[in-house]
N, C-alpha and C. Protein backbone atom coordinates (compact mmCIF):
# COMPACT_ATOMS: atom_id res chain seq x y z
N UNK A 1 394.78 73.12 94.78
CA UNK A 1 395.07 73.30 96.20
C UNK A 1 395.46 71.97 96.84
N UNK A 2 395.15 70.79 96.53
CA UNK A 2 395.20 69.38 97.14
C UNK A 2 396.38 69.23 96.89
N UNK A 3 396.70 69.45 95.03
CA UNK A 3 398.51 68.94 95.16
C UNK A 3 399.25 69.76 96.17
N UNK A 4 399.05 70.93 96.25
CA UNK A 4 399.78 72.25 97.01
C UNK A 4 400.05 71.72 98.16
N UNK A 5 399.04 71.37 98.75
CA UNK A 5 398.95 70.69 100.18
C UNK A 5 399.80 69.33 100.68
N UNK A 6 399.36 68.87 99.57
CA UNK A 6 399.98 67.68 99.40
C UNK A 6 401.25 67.92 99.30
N UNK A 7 402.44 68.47 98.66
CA UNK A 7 403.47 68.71 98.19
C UNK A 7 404.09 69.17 99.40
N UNK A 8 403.31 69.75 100.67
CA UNK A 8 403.50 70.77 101.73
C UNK A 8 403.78 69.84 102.60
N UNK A 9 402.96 68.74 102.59
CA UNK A 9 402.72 67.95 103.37
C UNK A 9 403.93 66.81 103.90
N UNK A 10 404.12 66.48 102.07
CA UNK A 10 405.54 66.04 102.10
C UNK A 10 407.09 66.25 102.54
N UNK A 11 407.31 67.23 101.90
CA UNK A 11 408.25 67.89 102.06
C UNK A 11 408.34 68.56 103.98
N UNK A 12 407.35 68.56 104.56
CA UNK A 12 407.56 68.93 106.10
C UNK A 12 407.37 67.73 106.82
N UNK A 13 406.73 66.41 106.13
CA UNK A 13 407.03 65.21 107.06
C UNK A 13 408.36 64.88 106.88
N UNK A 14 408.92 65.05 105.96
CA UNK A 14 409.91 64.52 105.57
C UNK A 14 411.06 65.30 106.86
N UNK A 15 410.94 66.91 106.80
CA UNK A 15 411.61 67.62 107.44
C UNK A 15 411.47 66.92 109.03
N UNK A 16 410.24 66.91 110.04
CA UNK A 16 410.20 66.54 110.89
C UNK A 16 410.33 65.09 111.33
N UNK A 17 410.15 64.23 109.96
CA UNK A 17 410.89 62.80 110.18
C UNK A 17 412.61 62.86 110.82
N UNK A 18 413.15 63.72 110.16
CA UNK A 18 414.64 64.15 110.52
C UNK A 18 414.64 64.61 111.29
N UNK A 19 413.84 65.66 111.76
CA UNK A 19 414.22 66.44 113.19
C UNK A 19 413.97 65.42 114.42
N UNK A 20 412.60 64.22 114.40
CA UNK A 20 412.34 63.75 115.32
C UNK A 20 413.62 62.28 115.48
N UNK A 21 413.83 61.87 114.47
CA UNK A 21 415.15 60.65 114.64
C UNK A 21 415.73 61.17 114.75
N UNK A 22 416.24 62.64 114.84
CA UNK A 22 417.54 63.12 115.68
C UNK A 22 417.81 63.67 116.95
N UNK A 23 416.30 63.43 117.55
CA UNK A 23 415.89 64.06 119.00
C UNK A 23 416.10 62.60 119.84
N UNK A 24 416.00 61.74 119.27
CA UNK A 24 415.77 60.53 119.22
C UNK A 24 416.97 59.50 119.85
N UNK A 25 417.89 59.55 118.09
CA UNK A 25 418.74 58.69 118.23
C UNK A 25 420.39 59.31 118.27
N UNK A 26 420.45 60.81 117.91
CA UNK A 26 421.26 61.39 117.69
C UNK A 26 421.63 63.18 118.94
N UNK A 27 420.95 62.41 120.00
CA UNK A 27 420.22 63.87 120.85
C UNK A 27 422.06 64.34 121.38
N UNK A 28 422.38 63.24 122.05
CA UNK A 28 424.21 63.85 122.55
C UNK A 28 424.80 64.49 121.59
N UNK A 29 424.58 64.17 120.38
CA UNK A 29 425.60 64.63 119.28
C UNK A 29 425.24 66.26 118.88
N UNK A 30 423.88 66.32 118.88
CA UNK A 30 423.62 67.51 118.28
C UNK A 30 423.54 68.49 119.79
N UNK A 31 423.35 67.97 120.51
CA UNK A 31 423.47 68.55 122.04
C UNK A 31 424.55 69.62 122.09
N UNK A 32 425.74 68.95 121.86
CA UNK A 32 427.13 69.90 121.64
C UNK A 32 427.32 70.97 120.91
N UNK A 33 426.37 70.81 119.92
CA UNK A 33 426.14 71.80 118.34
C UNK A 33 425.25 73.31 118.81
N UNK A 34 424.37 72.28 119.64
CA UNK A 34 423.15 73.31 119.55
C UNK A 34 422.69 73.67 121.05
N UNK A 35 423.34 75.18 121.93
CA UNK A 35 423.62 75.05 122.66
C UNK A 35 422.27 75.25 123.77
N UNK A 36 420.30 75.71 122.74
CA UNK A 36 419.66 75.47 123.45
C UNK A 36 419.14 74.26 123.51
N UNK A 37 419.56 73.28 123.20
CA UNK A 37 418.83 72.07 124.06
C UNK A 37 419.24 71.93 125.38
N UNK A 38 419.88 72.40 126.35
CA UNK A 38 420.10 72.53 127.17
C UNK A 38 418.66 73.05 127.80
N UNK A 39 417.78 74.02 127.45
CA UNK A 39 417.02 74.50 127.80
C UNK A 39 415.79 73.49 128.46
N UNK A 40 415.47 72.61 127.85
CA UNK A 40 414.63 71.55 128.48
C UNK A 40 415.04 70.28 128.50
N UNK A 41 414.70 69.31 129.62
CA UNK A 41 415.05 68.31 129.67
C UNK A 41 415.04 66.98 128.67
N UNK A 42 416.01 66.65 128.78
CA UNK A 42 416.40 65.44 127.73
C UNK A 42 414.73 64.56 127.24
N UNK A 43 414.27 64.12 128.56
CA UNK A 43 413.22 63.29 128.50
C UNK A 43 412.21 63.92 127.38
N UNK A 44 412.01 65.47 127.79
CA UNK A 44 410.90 66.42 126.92
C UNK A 44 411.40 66.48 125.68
N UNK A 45 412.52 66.21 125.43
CA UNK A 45 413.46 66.28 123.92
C UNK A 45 412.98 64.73 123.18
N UNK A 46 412.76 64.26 124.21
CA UNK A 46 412.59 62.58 123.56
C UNK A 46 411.00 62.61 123.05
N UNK A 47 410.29 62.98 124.20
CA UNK A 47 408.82 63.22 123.69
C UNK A 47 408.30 63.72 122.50
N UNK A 48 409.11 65.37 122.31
CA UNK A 48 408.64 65.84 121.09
C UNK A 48 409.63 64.93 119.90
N UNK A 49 410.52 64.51 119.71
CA UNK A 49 410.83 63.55 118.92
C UNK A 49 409.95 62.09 118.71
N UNK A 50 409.13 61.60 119.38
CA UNK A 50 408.31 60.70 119.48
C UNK A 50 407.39 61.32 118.31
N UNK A 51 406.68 62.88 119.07
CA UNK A 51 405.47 63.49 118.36
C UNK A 51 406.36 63.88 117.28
N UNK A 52 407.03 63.88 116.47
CA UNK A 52 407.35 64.55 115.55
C UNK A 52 407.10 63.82 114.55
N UNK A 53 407.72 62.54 114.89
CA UNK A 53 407.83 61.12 114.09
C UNK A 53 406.42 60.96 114.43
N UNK A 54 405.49 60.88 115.16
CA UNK A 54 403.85 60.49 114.58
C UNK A 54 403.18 61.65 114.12
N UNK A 55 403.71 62.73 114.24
CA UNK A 55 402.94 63.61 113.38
C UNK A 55 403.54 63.38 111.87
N UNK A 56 404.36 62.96 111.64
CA UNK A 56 405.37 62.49 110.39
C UNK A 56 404.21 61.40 110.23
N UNK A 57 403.73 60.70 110.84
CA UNK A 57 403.19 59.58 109.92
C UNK A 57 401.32 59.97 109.75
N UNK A 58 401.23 61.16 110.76
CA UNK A 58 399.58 61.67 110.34
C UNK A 58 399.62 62.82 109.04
N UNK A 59 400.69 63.34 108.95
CA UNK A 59 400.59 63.83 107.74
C UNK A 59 400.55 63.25 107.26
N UNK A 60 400.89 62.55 106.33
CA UNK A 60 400.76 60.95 104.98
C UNK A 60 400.09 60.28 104.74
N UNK A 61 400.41 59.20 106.35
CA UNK A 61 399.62 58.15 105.99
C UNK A 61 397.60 58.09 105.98
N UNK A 62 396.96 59.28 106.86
CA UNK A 62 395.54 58.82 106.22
C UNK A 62 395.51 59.53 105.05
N UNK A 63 395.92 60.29 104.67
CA UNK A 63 395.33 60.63 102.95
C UNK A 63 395.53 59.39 102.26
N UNK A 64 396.53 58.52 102.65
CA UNK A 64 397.02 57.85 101.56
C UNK A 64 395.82 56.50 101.86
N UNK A 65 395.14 56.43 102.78
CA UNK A 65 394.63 55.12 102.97
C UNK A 65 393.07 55.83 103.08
N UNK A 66 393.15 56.69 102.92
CA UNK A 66 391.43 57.46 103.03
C UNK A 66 390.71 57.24 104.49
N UNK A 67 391.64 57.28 105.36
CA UNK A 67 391.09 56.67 106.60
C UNK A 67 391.54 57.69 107.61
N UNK A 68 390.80 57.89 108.48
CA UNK A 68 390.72 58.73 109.79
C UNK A 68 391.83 60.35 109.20
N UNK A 69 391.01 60.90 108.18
CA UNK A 69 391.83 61.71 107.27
C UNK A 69 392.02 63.00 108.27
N UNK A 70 390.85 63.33 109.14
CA UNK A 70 390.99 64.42 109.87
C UNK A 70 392.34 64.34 111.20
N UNK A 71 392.95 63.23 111.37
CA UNK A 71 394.09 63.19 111.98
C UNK A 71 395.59 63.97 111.05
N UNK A 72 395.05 64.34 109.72
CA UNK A 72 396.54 65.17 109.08
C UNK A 72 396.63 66.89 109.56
N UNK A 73 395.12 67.46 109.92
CA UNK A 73 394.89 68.60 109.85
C UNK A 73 395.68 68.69 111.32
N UNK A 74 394.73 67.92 112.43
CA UNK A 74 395.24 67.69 113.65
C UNK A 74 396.56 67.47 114.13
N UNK A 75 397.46 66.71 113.05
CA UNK A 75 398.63 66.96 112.88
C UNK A 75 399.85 67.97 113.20
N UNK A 76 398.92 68.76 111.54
CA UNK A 76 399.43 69.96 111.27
C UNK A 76 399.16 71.35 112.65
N UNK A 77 398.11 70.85 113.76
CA UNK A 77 397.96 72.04 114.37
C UNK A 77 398.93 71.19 115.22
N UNK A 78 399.20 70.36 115.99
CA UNK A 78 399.81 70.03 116.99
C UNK A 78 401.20 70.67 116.63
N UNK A 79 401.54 69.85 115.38
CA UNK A 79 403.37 70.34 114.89
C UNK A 79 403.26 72.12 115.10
N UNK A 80 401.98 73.29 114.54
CA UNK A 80 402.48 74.05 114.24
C UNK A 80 402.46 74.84 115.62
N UNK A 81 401.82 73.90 117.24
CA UNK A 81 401.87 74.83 118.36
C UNK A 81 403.78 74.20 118.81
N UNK A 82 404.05 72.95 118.07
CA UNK A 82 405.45 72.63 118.84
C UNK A 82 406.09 73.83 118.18
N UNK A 83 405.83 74.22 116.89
CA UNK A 83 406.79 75.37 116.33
C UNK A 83 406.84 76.41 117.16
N UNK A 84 406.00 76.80 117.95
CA UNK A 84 405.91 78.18 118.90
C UNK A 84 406.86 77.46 119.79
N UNK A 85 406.92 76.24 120.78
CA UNK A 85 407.67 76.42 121.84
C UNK A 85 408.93 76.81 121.25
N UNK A 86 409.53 75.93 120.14
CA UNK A 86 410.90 76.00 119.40
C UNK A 86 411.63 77.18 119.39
N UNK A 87 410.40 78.20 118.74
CA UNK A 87 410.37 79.47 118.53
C UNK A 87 411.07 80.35 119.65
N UNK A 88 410.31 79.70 120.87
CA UNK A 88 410.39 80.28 122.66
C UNK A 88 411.61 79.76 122.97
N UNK A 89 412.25 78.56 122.14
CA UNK A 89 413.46 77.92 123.01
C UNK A 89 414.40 78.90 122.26
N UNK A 90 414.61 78.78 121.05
CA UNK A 90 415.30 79.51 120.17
C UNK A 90 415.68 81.28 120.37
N UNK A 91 414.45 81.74 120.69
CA UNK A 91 414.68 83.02 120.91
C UNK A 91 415.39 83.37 122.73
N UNK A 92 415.15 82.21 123.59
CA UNK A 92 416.16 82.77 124.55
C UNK A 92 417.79 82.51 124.63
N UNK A 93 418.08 81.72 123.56
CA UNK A 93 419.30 81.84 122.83
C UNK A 93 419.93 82.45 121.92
N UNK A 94 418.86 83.44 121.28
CA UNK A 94 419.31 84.26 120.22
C UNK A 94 420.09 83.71 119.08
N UNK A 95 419.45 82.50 118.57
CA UNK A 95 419.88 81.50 117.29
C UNK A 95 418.97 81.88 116.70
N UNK A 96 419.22 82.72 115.99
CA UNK A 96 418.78 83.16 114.29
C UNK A 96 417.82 81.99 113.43
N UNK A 97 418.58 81.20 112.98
CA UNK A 97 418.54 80.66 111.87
C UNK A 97 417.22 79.64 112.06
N UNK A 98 417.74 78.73 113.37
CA UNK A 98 416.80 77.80 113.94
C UNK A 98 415.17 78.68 114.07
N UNK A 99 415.45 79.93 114.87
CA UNK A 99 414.11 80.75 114.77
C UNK A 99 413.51 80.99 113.75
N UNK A 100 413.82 81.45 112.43
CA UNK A 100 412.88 81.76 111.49
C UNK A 100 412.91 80.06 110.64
N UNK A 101 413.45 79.05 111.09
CA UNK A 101 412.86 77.58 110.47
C UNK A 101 411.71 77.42 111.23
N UNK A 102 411.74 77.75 112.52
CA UNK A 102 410.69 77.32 112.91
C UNK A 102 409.43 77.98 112.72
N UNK A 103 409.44 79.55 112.28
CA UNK A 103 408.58 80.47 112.01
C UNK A 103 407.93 79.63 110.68
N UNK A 104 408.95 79.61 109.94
CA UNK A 104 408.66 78.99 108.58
C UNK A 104 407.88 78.03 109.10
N UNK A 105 408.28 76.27 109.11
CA UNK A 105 407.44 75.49 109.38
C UNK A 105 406.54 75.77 110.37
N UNK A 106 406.13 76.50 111.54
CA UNK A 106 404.89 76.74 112.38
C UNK A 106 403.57 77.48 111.29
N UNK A 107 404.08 78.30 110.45
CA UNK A 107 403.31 79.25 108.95
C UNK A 107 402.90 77.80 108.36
N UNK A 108 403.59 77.21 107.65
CA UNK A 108 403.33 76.06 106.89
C UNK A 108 402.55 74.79 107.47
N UNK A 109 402.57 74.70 108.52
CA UNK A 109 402.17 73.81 109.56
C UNK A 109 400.55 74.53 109.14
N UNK A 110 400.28 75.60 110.14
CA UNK A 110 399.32 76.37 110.39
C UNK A 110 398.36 76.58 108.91
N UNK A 111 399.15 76.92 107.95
CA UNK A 111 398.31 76.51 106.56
C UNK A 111 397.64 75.08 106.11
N UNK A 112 398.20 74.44 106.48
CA UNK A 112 398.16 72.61 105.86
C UNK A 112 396.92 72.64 106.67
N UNK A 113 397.01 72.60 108.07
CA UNK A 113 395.95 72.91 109.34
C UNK A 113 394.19 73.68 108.57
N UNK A 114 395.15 74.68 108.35
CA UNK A 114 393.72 75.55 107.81
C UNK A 114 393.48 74.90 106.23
N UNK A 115 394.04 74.34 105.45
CA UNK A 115 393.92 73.71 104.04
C UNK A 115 393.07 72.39 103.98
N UNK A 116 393.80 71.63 105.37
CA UNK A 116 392.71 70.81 105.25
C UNK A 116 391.39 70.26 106.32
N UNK A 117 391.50 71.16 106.90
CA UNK A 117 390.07 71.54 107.51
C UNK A 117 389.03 72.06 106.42
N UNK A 118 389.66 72.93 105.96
CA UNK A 118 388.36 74.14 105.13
C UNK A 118 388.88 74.20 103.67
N UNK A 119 390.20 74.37 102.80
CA UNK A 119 389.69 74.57 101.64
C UNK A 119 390.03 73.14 100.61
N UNK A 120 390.37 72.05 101.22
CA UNK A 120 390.47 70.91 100.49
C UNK A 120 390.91 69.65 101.35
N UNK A 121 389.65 69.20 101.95
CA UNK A 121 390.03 68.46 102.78
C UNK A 121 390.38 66.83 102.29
N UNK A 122 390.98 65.87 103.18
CA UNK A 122 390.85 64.76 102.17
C UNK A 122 390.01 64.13 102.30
């Protein structure tokens, strides 16, 4: 279960490392692409790109240093309530695709959450 987690862990910091440097540094560009960011303000776009990128570094980095380990679980619940707003932004645009990523990672989020609270914590 630890590698599982672990492997989970990776692979979705990695994902939200990208999503948050592109909320970030790349927000005009994808702005044009993606026509609900319009939906909330730029500033709130910058924020959850901030949290994305430190939830990117609470998944990882305390397992890896054995230190303040209960900040990955905490993590994982914060990222998996941003997945609901996403969810909320997504569905009043009726973008498919973006909606069930976020279903996906909010599920995966929400497991890691419950994985390492209760069945293998670090």
């Amino acid at each position: 279960m630890n590698i599982l987690l672990w492997v989970l862990q990776i692979v979705t910091a990695l994902l939200y490392a990208a999503s948050g440097l592109m909320k970030l540094f790349f927000f005009d560009k994808v702005t044009k692409d993606v026509p609900s960011f319009g939906v909330l303000p730029r500033p709130v776009w910058t924020a959850l790109g901030i949290l994305e990128l430190l939830g990117t570094i609470a998944l990882i980095l305390p397992g890896l240093l054995k230190s303040y380990t209960g900040l990955t679980a905490i993590a994982a619940v914060v990222l998996c309530f941003e997945s609901l707003l996403f969810i909320w932004v997504h569905i009043k645009y009726t973008e498919k695709t973006p909606i069930v990523m976020s279903v996906v990672l909010g599920v995966v989020m929400a497991f890691i959450a419950y994985g390492r609270f209760a069945l293998s914590p670090l």
